[in-house]
N, C-alpha and C. Protein backbone atom coordinates (compact mmCIF):
# COMPACT_ATOMS: atom_id res chain seq x y z
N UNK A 1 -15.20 25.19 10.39
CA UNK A 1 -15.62 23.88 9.95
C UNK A 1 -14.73 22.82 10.56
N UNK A 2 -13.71 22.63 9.91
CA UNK A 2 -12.54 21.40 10.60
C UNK A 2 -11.18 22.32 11.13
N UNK A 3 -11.35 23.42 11.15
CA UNK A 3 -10.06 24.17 11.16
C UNK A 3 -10.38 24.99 12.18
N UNK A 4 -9.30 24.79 13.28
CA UNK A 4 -9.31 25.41 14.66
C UNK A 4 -8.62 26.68 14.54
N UNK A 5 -9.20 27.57 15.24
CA UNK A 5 -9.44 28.92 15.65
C UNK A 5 -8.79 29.07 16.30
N UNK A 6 -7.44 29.91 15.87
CA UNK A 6 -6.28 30.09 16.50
C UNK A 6 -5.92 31.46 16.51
N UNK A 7 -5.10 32.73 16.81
CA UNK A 7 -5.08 34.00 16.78
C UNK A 7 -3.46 34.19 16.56
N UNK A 8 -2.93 32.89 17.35
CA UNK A 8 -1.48 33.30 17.19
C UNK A 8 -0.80 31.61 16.20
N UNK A 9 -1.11 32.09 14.88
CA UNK A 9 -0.22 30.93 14.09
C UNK A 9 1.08 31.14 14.20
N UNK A 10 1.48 30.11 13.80
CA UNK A 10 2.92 30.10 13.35
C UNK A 10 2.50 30.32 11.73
N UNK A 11 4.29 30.66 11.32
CA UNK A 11 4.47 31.44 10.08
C UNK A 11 4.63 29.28 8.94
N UNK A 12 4.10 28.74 10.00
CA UNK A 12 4.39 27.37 8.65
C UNK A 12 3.22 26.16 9.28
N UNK A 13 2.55 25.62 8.46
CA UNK A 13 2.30 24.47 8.77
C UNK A 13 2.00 23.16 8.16
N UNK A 14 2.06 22.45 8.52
CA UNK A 14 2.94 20.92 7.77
C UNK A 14 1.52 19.93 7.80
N UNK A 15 1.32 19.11 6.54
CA UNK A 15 0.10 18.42 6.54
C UNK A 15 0.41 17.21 6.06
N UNK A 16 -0.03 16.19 6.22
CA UNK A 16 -0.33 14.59 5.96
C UNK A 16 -1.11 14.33 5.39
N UNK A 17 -0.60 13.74 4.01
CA UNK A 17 -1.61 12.82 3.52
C UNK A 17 -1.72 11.14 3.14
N UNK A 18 -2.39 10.70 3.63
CA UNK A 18 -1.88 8.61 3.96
C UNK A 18 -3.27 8.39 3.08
N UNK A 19 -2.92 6.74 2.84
CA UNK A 19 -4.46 6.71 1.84
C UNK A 19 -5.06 5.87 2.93
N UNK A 20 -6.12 5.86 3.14
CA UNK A 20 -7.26 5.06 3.92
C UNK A 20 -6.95 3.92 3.89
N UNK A 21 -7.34 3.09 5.01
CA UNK A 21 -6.78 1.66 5.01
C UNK A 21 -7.93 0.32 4.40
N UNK A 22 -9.02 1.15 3.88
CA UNK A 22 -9.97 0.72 3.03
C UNK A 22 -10.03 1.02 1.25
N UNK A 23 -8.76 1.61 1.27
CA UNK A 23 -8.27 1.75 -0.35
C UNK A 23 -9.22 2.71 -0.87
N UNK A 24 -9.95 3.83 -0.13
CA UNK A 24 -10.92 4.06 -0.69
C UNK A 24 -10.83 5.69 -0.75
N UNK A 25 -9.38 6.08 -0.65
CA UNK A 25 -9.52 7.67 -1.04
C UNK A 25 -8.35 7.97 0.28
N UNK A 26 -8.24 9.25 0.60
CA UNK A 26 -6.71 9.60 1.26
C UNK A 26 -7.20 10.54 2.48
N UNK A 27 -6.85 10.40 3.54
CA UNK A 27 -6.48 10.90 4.71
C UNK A 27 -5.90 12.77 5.04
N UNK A 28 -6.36 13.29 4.98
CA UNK A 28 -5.53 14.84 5.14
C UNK A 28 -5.64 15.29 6.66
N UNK A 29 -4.94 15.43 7.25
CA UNK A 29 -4.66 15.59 8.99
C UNK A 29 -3.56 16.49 8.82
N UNK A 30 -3.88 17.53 9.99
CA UNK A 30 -3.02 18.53 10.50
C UNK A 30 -2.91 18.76 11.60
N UNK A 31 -2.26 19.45 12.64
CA UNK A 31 -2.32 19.71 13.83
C UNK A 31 -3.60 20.95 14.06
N UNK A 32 -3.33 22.00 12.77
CA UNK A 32 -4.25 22.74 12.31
C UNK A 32 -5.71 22.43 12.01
N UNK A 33 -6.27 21.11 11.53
CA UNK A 33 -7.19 20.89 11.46
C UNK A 33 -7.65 20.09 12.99
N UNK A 34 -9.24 20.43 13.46
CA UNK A 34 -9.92 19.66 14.37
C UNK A 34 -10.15 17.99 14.47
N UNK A 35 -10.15 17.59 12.90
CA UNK A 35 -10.35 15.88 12.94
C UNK A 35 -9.94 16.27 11.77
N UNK A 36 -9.16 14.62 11.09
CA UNK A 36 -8.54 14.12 9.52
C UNK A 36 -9.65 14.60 8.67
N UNK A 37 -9.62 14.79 7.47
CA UNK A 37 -10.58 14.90 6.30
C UNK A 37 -10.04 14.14 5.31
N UNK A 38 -11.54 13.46 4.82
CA UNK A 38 -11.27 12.30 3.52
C UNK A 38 -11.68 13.39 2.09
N UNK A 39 -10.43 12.44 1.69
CA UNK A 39 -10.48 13.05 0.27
C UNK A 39 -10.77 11.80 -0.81
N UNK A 40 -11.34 11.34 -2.11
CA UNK A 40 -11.40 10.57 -2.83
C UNK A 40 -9.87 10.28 -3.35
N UNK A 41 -9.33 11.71 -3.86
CA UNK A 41 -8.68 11.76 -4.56
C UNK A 41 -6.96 11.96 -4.25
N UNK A 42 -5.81 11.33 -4.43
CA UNK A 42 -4.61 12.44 -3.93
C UNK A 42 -4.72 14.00 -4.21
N UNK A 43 -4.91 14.19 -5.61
CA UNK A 43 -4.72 15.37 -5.66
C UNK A 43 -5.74 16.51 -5.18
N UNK A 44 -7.05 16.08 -5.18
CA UNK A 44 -8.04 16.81 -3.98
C UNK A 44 -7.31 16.88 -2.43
N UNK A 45 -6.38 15.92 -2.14
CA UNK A 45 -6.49 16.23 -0.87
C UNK A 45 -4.98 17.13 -0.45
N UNK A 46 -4.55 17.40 -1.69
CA UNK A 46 -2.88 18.01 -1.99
C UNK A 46 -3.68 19.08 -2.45
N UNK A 47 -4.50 19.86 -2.85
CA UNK A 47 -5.05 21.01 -3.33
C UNK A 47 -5.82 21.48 -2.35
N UNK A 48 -6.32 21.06 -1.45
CA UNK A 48 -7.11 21.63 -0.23
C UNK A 48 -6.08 21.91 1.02
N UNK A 49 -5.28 21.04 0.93
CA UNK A 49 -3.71 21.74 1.57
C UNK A 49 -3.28 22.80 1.51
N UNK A 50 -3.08 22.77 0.60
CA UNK A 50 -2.27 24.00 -0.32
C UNK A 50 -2.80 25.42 -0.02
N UNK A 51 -4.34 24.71 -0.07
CA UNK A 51 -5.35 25.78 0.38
C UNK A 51 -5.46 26.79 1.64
N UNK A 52 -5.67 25.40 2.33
CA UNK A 52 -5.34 25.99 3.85
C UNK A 52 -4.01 26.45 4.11
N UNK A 53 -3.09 26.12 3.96
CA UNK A 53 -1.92 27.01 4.19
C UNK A 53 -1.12 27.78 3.14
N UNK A 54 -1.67 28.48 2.44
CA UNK A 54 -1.91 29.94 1.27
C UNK A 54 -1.70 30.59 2.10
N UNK A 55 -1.73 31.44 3.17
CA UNK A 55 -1.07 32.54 3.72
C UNK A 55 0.45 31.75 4.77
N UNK A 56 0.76 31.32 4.57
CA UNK A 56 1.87 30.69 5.11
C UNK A 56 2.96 29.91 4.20
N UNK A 57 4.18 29.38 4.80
CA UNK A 57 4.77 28.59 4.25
C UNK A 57 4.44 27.13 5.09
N UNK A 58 4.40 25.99 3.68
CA UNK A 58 3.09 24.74 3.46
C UNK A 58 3.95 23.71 3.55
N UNK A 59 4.01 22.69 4.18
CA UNK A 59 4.83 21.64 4.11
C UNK A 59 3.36 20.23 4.11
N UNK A 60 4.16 19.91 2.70
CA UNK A 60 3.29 18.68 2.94
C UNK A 60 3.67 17.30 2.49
N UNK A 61 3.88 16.52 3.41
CA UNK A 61 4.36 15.00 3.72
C UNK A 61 3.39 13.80 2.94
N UNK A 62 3.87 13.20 2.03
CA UNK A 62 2.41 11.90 1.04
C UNK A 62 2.99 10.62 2.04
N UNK A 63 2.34 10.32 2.47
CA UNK A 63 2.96 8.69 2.78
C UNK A 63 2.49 7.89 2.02
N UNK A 64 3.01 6.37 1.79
CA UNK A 64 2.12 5.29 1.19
C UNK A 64 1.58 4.34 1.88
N UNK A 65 0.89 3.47 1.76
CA UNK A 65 0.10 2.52 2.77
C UNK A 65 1.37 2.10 3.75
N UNK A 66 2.37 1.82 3.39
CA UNK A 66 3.03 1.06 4.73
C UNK A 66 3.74 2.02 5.49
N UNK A 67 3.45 3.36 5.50
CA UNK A 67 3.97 4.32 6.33
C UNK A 67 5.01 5.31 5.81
N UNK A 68 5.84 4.68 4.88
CA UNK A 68 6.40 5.20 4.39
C UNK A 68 6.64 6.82 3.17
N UNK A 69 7.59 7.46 4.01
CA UNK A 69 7.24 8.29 3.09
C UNK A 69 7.48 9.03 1.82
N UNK A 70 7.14 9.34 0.73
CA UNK A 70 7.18 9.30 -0.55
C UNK A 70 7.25 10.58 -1.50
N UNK A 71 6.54 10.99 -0.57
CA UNK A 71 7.15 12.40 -1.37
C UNK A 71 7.06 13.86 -0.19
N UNK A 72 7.63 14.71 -0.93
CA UNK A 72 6.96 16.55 0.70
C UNK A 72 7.28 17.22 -0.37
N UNK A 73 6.12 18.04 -0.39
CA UNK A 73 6.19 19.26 -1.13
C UNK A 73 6.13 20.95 0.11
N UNK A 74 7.00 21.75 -0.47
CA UNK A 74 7.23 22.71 0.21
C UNK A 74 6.77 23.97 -0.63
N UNK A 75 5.79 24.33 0.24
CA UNK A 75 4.78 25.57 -0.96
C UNK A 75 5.24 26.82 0.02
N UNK A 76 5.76 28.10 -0.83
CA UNK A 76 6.18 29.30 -0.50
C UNK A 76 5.01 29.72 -0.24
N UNK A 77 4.80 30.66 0.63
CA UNK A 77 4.04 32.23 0.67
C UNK A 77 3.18 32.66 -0.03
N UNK A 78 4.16 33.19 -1.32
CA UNK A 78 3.71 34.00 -2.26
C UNK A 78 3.40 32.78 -3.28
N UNK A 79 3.44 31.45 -3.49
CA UNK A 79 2.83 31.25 -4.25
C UNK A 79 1.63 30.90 -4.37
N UNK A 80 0.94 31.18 -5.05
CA UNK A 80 -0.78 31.21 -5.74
C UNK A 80 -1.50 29.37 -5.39
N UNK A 81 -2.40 29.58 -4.61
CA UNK A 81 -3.37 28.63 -3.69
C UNK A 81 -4.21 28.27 -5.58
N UNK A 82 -4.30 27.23 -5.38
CA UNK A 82 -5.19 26.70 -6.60
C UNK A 82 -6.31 27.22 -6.42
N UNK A 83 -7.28 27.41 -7.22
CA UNK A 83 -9.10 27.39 -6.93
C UNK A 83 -9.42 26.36 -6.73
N UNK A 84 -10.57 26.29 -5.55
CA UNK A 84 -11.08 25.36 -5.59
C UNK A 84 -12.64 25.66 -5.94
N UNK A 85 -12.91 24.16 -6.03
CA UNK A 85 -14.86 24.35 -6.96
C UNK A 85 -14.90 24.44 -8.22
N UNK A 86 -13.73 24.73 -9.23
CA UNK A 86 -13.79 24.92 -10.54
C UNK A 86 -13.70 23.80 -11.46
């Protein structure tokens, strides 16, 4: 779908999330993903992260509108990928 087809990952990968410059929901971009994906929500777009990098160790960077950045969460391995759809 948005996620490129790779054979040889690396053991980590690191994701962005910025909010739209139309105030209208948040930005999720990876090197891993093919094009950004909009999310409404922060935490939709911090849970579909998480998602995609569940077999890896997850680094993920929040910026706020002026670039700045605000928070990184660092998700282990072994820990448990949220459900999504529920």
């Amino acid at each position: 779908m948005g996620i490129k087809g790779s054979k040889s990952r690396s053991s980590e990968v690191s994701f962005e999330i910025k909010p739209r410059a139309r105030r209208d929901g948040f930005t999720l971009s990876s090197k891993r993903l093919v094009y950004p994906l909009w999310y409404p929500t922060l935490h939709g777009a911090i849970s579909y992260a998480r998602f995609l990098g569940r077999h890896e160790e997850c680094h993920i960077h929040i910026f706020n509108s002026e670039g700045s950045l605000v928070d990184s969460k660092h998700i282990h391995r072994d820990e448990p990928a949220p459900v999504l759809g529920g």
